[in-house]
Structure formats: C-alpha cells, structure tokens
Protein backbone atom coordinates (compact mmCIF):
# COMPACT_ATOMS: atom_id res chain seq x y z
CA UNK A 1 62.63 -27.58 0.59
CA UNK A 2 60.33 -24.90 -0.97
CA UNK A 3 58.82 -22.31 0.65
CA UNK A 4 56.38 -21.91 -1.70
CA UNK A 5 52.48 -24.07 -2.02
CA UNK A 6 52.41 -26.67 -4.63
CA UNK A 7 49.63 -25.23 -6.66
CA UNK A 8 51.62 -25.14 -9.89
CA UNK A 9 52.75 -28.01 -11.86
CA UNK A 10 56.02 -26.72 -12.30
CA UNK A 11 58.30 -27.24 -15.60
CA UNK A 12 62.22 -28.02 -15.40
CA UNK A 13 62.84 -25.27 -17.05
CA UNK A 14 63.93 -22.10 -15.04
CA UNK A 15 63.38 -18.97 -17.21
CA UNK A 16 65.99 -16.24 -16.40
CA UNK A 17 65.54 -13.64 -19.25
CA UNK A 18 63.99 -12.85 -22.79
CA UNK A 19 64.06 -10.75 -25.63
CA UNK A 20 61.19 -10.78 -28.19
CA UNK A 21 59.85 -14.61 -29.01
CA UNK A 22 63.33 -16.31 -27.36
CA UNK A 23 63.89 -16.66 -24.16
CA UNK A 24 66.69 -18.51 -21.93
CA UNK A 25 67.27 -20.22 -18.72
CA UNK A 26 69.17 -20.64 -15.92
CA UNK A 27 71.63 -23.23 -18.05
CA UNK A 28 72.03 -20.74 -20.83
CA UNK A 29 69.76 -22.92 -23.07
CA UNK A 30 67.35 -20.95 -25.16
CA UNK A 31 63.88 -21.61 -26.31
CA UNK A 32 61.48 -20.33 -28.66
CA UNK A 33 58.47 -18.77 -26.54
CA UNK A 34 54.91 -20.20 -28.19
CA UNK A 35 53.06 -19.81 -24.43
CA UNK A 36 53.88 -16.02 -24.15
CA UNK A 37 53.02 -16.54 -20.52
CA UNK A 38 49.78 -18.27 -22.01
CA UNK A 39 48.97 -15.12 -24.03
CA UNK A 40 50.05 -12.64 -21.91
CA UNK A 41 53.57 -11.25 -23.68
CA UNK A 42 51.70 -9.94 -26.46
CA UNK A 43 54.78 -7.74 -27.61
CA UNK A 44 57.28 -10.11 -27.28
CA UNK A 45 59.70 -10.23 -23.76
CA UNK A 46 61.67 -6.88 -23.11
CA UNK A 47 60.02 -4.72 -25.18
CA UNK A 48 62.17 -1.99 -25.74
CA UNK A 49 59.30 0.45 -25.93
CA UNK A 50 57.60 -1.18 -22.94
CA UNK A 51 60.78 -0.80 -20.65
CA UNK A 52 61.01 2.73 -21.76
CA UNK A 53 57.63 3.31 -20.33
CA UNK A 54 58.17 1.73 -17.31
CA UNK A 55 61.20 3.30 -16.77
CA UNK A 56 60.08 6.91 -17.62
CA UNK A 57 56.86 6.14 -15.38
CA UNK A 58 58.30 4.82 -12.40
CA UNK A 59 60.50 7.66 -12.00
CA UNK A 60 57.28 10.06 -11.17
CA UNK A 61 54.61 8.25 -9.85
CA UNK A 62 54.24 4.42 -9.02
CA UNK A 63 50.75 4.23 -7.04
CA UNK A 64 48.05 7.15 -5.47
CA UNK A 65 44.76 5.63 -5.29
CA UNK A 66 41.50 5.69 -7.29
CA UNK A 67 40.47 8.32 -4.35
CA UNK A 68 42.30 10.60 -7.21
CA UNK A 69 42.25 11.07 -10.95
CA UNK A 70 44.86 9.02 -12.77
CA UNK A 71 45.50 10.46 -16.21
CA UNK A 72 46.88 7.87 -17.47
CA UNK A 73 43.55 5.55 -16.87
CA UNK A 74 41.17 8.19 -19.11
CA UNK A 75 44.01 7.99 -21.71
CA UNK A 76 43.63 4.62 -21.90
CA UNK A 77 39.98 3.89 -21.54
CA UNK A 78 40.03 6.37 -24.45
CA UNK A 79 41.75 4.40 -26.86
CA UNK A 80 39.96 1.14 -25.67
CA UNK A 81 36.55 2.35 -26.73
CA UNK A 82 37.28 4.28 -29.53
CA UNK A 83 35.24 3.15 -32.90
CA UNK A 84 33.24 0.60 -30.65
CA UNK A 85 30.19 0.98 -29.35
CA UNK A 86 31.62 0.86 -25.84
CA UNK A 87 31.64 4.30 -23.79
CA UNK A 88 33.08 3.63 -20.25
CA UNK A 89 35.89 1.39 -18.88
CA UNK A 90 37.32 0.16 -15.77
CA UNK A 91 40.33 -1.32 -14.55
CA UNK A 92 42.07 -3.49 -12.51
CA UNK A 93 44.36 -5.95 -11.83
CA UNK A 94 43.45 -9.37 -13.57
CA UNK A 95 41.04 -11.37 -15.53
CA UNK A 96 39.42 -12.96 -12.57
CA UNK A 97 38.71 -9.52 -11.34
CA UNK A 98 38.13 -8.21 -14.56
CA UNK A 99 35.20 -11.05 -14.74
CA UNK A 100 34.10 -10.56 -11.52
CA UNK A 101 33.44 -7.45 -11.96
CA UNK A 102 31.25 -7.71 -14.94
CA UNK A 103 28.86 -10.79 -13.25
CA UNK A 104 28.57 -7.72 -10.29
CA UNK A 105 27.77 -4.89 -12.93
CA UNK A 106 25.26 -7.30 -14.55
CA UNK A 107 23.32 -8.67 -11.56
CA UNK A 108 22.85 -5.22 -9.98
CA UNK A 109 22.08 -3.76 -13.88
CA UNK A 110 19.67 -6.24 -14.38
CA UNK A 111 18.51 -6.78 -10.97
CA UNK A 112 18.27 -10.71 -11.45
CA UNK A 113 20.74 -13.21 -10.54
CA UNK A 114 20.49 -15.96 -13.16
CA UNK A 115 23.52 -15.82 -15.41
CA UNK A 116 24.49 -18.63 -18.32
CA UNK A 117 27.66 -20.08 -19.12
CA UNK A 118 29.07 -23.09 -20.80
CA UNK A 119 30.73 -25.94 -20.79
CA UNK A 120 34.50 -26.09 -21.01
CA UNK A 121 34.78 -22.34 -20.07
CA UNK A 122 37.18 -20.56 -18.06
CA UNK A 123 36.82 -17.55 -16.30
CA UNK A 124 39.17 -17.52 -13.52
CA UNK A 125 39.66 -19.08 -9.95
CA UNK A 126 38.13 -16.70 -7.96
CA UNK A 127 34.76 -17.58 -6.50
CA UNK A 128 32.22 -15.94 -8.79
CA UNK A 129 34.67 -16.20 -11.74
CA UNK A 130 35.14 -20.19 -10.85
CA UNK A 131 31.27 -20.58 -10.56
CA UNK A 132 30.83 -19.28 -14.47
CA UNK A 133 33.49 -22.03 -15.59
CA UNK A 134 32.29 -24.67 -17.11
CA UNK A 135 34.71 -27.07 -15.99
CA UNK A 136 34.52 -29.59 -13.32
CA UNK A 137 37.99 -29.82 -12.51
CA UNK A 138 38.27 -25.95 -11.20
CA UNK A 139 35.34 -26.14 -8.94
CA UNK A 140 36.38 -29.59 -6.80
CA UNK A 141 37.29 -29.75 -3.70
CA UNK A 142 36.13 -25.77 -3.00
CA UNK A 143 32.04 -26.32 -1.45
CA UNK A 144 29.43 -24.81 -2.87
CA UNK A 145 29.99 -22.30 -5.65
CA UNK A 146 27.91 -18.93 -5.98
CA UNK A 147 24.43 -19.81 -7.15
CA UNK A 148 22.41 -19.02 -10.26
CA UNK A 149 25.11 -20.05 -13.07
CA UNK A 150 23.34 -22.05 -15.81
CA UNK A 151 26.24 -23.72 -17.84
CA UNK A 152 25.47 -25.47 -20.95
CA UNK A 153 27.02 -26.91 -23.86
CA UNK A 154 28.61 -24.75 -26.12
CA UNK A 155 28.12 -23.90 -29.59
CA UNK A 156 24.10 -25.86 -28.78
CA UNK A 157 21.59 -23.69 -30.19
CA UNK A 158 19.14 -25.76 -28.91
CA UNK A 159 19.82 -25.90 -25.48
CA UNK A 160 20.56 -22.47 -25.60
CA UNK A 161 16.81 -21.46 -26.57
CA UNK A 162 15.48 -23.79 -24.37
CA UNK A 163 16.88 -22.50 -21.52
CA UNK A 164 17.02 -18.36 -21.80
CA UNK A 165 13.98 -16.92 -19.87
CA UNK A 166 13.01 -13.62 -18.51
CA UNK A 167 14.80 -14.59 -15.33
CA UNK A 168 18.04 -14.68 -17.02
CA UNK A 169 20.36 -11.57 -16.27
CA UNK A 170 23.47 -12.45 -18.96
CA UNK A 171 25.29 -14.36 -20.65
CA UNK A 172 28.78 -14.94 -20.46
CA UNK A 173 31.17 -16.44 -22.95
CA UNK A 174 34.46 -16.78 -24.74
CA UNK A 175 34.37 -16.32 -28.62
CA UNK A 176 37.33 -19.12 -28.52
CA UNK A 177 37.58 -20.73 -25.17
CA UNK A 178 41.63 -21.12 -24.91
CA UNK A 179 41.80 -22.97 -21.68
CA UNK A 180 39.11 -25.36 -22.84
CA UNK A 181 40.59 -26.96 -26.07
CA UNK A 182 40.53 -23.76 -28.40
CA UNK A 183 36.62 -24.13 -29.14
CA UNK A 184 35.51 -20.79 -31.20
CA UNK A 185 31.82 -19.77 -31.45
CA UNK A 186 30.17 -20.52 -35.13
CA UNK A 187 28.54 -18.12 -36.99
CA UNK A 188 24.71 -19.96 -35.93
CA UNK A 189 25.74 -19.79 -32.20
CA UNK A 190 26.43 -16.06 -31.88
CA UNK A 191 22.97 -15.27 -34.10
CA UNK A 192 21.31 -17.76 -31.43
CA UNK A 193 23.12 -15.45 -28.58
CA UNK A 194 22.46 -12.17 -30.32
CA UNK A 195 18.53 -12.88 -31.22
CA UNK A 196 17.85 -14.47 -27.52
CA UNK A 197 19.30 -11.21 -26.04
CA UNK A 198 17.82 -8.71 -27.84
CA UNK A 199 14.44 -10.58 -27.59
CA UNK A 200 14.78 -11.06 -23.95
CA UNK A 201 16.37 -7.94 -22.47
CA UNK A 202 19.68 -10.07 -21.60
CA UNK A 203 22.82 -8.76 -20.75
CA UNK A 204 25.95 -10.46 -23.03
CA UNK A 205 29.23 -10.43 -21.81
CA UNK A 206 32.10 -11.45 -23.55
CA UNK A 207 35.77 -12.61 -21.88
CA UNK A 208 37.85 -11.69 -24.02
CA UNK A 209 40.91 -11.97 -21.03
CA UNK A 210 42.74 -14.32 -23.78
CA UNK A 211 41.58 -13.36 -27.20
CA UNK A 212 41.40 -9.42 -26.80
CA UNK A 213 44.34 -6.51 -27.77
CA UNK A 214 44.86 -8.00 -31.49
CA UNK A 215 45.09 -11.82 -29.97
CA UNK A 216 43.05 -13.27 -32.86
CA UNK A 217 43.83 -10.68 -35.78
CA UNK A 218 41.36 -7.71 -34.26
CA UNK A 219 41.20 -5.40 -31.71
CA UNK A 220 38.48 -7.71 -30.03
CA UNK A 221 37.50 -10.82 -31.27
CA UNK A 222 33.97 -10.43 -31.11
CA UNK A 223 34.66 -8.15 -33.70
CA UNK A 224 34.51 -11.25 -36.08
CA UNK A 225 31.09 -11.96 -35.67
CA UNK A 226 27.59 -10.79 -35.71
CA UNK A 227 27.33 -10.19 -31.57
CA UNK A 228 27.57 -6.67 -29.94
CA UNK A 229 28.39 -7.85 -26.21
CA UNK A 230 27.32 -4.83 -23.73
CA UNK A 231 30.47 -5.68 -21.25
CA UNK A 232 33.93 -7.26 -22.78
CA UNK A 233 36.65 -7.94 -20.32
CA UNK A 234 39.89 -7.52 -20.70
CA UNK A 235 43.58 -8.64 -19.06
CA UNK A 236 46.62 -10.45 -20.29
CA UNK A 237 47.73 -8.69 -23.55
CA UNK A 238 46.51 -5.66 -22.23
CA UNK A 239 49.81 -5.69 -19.68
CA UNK A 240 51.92 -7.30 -22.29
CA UNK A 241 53.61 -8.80 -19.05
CA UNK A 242 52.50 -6.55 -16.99
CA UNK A 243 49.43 -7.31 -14.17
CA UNK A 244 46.05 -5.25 -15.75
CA UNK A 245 42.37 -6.22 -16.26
CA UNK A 246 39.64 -4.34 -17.75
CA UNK A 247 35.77 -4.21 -18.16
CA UNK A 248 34.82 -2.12 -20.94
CA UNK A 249 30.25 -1.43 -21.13
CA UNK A 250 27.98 0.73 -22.93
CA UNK A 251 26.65 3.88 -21.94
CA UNK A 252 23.24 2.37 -20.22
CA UNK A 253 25.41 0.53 -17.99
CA UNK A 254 27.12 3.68 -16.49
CA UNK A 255 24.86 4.72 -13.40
CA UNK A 256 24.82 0.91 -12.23
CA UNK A 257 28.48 1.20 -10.94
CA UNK A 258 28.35 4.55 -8.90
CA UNK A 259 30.43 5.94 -6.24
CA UNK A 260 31.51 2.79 -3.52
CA UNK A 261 29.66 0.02 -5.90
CA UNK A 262 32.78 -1.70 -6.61
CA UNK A 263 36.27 -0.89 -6.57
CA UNK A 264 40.01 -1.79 -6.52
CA UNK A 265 43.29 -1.17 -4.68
CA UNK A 266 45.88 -1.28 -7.09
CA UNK A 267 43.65 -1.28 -10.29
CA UNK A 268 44.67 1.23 -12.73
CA UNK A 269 47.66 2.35 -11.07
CA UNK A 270 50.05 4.60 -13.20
CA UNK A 271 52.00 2.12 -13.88
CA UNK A 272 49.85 -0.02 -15.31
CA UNK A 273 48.27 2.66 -17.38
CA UNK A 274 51.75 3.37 -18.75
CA UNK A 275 52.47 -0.14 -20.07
CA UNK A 276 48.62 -0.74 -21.44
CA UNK A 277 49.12 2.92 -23.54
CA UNK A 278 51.98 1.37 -25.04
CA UNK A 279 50.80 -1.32 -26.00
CA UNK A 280 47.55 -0.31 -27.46
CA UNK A 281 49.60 2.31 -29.42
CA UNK A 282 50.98 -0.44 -30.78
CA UNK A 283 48.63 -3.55 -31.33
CA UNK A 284 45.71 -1.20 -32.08
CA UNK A 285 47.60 -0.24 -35.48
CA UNK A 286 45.74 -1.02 -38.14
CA UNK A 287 49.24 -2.23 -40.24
CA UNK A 288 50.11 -4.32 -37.18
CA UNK A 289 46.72 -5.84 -36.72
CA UNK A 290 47.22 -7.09 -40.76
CA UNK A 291 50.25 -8.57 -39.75
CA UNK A 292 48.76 -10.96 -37.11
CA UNK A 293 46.38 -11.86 -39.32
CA UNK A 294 48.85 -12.40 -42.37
CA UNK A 295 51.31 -14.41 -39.71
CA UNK A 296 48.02 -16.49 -38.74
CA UNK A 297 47.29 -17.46 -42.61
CA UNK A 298 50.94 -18.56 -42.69
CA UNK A 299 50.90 -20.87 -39.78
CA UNK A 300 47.95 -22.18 -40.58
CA UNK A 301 49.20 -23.48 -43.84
CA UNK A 302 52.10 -24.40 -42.64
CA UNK A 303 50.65 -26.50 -39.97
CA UNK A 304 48.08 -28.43 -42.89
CA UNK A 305 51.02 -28.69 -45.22
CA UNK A 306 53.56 -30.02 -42.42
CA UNK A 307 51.51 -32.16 -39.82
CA UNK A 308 49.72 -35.31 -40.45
CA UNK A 309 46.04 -35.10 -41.89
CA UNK A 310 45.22 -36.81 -38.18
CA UNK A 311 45.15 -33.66 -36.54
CA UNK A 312 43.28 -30.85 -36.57
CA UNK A 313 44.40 -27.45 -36.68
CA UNK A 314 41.63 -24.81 -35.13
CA UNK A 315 41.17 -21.09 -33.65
CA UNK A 316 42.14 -17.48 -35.17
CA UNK A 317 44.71 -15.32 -35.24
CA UNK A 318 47.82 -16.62 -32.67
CA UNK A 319 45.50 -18.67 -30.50
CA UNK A 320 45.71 -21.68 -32.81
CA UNK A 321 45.21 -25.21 -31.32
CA UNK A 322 46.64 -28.17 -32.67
CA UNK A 323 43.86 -31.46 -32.11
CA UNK A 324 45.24 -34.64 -31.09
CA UNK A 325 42.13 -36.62 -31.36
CA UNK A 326 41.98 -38.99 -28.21
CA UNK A 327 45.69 -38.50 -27.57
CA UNK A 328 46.96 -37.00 -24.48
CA UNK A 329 49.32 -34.34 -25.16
CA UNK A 330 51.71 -33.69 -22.21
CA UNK A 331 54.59 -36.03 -23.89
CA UNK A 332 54.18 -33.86 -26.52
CA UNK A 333 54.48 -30.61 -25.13
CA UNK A 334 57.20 -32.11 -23.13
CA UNK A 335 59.09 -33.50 -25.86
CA UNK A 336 59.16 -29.85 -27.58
CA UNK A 337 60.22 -27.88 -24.77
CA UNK A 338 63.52 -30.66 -24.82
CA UNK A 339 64.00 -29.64 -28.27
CA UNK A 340 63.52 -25.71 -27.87
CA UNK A 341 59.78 -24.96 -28.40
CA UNK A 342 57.64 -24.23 -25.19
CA UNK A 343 54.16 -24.96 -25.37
CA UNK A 344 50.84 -25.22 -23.54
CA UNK A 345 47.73 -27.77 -23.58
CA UNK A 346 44.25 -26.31 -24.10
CA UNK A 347 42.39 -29.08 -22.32
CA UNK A 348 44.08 -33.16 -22.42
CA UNK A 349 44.38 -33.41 -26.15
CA UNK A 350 44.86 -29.96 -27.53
CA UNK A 351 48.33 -28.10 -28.15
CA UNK A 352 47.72 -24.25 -27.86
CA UNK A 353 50.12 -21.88 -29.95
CA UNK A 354 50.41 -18.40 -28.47
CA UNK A 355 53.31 -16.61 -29.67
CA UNK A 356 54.09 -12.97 -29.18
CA UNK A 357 51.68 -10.74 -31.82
CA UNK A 358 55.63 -9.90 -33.12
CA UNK A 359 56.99 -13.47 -33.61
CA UNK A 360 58.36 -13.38 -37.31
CA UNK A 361 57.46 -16.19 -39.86
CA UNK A 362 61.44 -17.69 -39.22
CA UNK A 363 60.50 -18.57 -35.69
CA UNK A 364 56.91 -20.37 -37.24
CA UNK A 365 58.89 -22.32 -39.76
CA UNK A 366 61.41 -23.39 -36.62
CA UNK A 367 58.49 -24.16 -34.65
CA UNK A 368 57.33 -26.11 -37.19
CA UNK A 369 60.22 -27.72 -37.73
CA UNK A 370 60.24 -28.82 -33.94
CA UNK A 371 56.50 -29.89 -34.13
CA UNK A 372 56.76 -31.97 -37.19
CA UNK A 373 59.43 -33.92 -35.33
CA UNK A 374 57.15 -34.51 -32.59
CA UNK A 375 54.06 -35.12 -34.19
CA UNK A 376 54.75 -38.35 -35.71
C-alpha cells in the first residue's frame, strides 16, 4: 500500500533515467520523451551542461536566504530583461507562485481588486492562482474561491469590451493556453487587450509558465504579437528540470513590492540561479532560438502531410496540439506510450507535443511514425 495521496493519475510507466529526448524505465524499456515533464525539460534530460552547474554550485553554496544578496539572482534577472522592456524580476519557486505573485503586485499597484481571466485557463492550484483559471474542474470541491476574477471566453472581443471598466485592475492570460486544449490568442484579440488597457489604465499580465524560455520559437511568446504585458511570469523551462518561477515588470511597478510586501523561502536560491543561467545562456541564443522555430516548421508539415485531414494541428513553436474533434484522447495517448512515444492531453480531445527545445528532426519523424499508427 502507498504511502503517498492519490492526487495523481499515475501512468504504468516508472521512469528511472534520461538522456536528452529518451528516457527509460524501471524494465529497461525506452521511450521517446514528447511531455518533457509537460514542458518543463526544456534542454533535454541530463544535460551535460546543466549537471555541470549543479555540480560546481552545490559544492559552495546550496541555500542563505533572500535576507542576503544572491549573485547569482541579479545575473539572472539580467539576462531575463535584457532587450525587453522589462526592468526588475523576481523569483521563486513555481508557476503558481510565480502567478500569485503577479495578481498581489497588481491589486496593491492598482489599488483595485477586479482582475479578468478566461475560459479554459490555467494558472495553477493554489488559491488565488486556481481562482484566475478558467476551468471548472480545478475549482470543485475547494469552497469559495478568492473574489473579483471576471473569466470570460477567450479569443471574444466582444465580451471582452463589454466587460473592461475603470474598476478593472488586470488582465491575465496565456498567449496559448497549454493545459486548456492549446488555444493561442489571434492577432484581433491581443489589439482588443492592448487598446482596452492602454485606454483604461489596466494592468496586463501574461503567464507565460508554459510558453516562455524559447517554448514557442522566442524568448517570450508575447513577443509574437502586438501586446506589451507590464508583468510576464515565468517557471518550467526556466529550471529545465529544476523547481524556479519568475515575475518579470516594468519599471513603474518597482516601489509597489517594497521591503516585507511579498516574499519567498527558497525562491532564488543559488542553486536555482545556477541552473536558470545555464539555461538562458543557452535557449536565449539567437542560433538556437532559429532552430526551434525551424524544428516547429518541420513538425508541422510533417504532421499535415502524415495525419488524416480530420485533425487539426495548432499552437507555435514545440507546444503543438494535435485536435481530435469530439474524440477523447486518453486511448490515444495510451496507445503511444505502449509503442514508445509519451504524451500528454491538453484538455479531453487535444494531444499536446512538448519535446525538449533540443529534440532532433529523427526523433519527430519516429514520433511521427508512432502517431500515424495511432491516429487511424
């Protein structure tokens, strides 16, 4: 009997080890790795440069407190905001945090409460993070959620103007919302966003938790559109693996989170700051960058030239979804991770692809290979 609560669905599979896109379990059996830990691994498993810095790091300083300056935390806030027109960051442990953080910094910015999100959003379980997401299924069973969240449907312009008022203190979105069926933001949508917050003195804030640190092709993915969020947040590929968040505002934003306004524990601890300078030294490259998005043309095409015209192939970058119309995929994703290929859903009828940034266009074709099987 476990010791452990149920509140994972748990596969059969029991992951031992990994190197780059392949990992193997307990059996010896290997599989190809399209969840990356649902977009976490963005360097692949066992990096050697990220072991390096953990090993170098842990060897001088593991943990001292934000009561102290960490070096490693300005280094890395550094490189975050550089060419943007961010100027401070702050870190911590997780996307939920990450989020929570930024709904804190933009009530006590703004001094309102009112914030609007949308439907089929995720933002994490915690209880201000689970309030902004738009999805019923998160919130049941819990009581009442944190007040003043507005969610409405996404990509509606309409709705959208007919609901922002002065009262409003942000918005909060996803430019692609990966946990609810890979949905990105059109082009009319984030003029709607950007016009309604410049006219109305509203705060945007973009989670960028899954599509941030190269994820969809660019450093950020807001980067692909016309909007110019004042807070982004930041976790998974940040870490590569390893546990980090991070809010990134501008500089108007700066005396709202003074001394003892907010703070964290373990948040940008040296180790973390280690791994995320590694990794940004490596995803923020502007030749590795035009690799992703080179790798995401190719599976694209691959995917319309190999799959049936029935489904629907959707997102950027390597957060690509794979629409099953009105058919549930769990067999499916089952039925791959039998043949070598582990996958995740993005909502009931959605297959999400999230391989490392480094998988190589072999491993697409062998996915492929797996999914055309499946996808009869």
């Amino acid at each position: 009997m476990s010791a452990l609560f149920g509140n994972y669905g748990k596969r059969r599979a029991q992951i031992v080890k990994g190197q780059g896109t392949v990992v193997e379990d307990a059996k010896g059996k290997k599989y190809l790795d399209f969840t990356s830990g649902i977009a976490v691994v963005s360097l692949g498993h066992a990096h050697p440069a990220i072991v390096k810095a953990v090993q170098q790091q842990s060897e001088k300083l593991w943990h001292i407190s934000n009561l102290f300056e960490i070096p490693g935390q300005e280094t890395v806030a550094q490189k975050l905001v550089a060419d943007t027109h961010f100027t401070y960051a702050f870190f911590c442990n997780s996307g939920a945090e990450a989020n929570e953080a930024a709904i804190k910094l933009a009530r006590k910015h703004t001094g309102k409460n009112h914030i609007i999100t949308f439907e089929k959003s995720f933002h994490g379980r915690t209880f201000g993070a689970m309030s902004a997401t738009g999805q019923g299924k998160v919130h049941n069973g819990f009581g009442p959620l944190v007040d003043k969240f507005t969610i409405l449907p996404f990509n509606n312009v309409e709705s959208l103007e007919a609901t922002v008022d002065d009262t409003v203190a942000a918005i909060m979105l996803e430019m692609i919302q990966g946990e609810g069926g890979v949905n990105s933001v059109t082009p009319e949508f984030a003029a709607s966003l950007a016009k309604a917050c410049a006219e109305k003195g509203i705060l945007l804030i973009v989670d960028e938790v899954q599509t941030g640190i190269g994820r969809t092709g660019t450093r950020f993915a807001y980067e692909q559109t016309v909007l110019k969020p004042h807070i982004v947040t930041l976790a998974k590929g940040l870490g590569s693996g390893f546990p980090i968040g991070g809010m990134l505002g501008t500089a108007e934003l700066y005396d709202t989170f003074g001394p003892g306004t907010h703070g964290t524990t373990f948040g940008g601890n040296p180790l973390a700051m280690s791994v995320a300078e590694t990794v940004l030294d490596h995803v923020f490259a502007p030749d590795f960058l035009h690799n992703v998005q080179d790798l995401s043309a190719y599976f694209i095409k691959q995917l319309k030239a190999n799959l049936p015209t029935t489904y629907t192939v959707q997102g950027q970058g390597l957060l690509l979804g794979i629409g099953c119309g009105d058919t549930e995929v769990a067999s499916y994703i089952k039925e791959a991770e039998e043949k070598g290929l582990l996958l995740v859903g993005a909502g009931p009828n959605v297959i999400r692809l999230l391989p490392p940034l480094t998988v190589s266009k072999a491993e697409i074709e062998e996915a492929i290979a797996i999914l055309k099987s499946i996808l009869r």
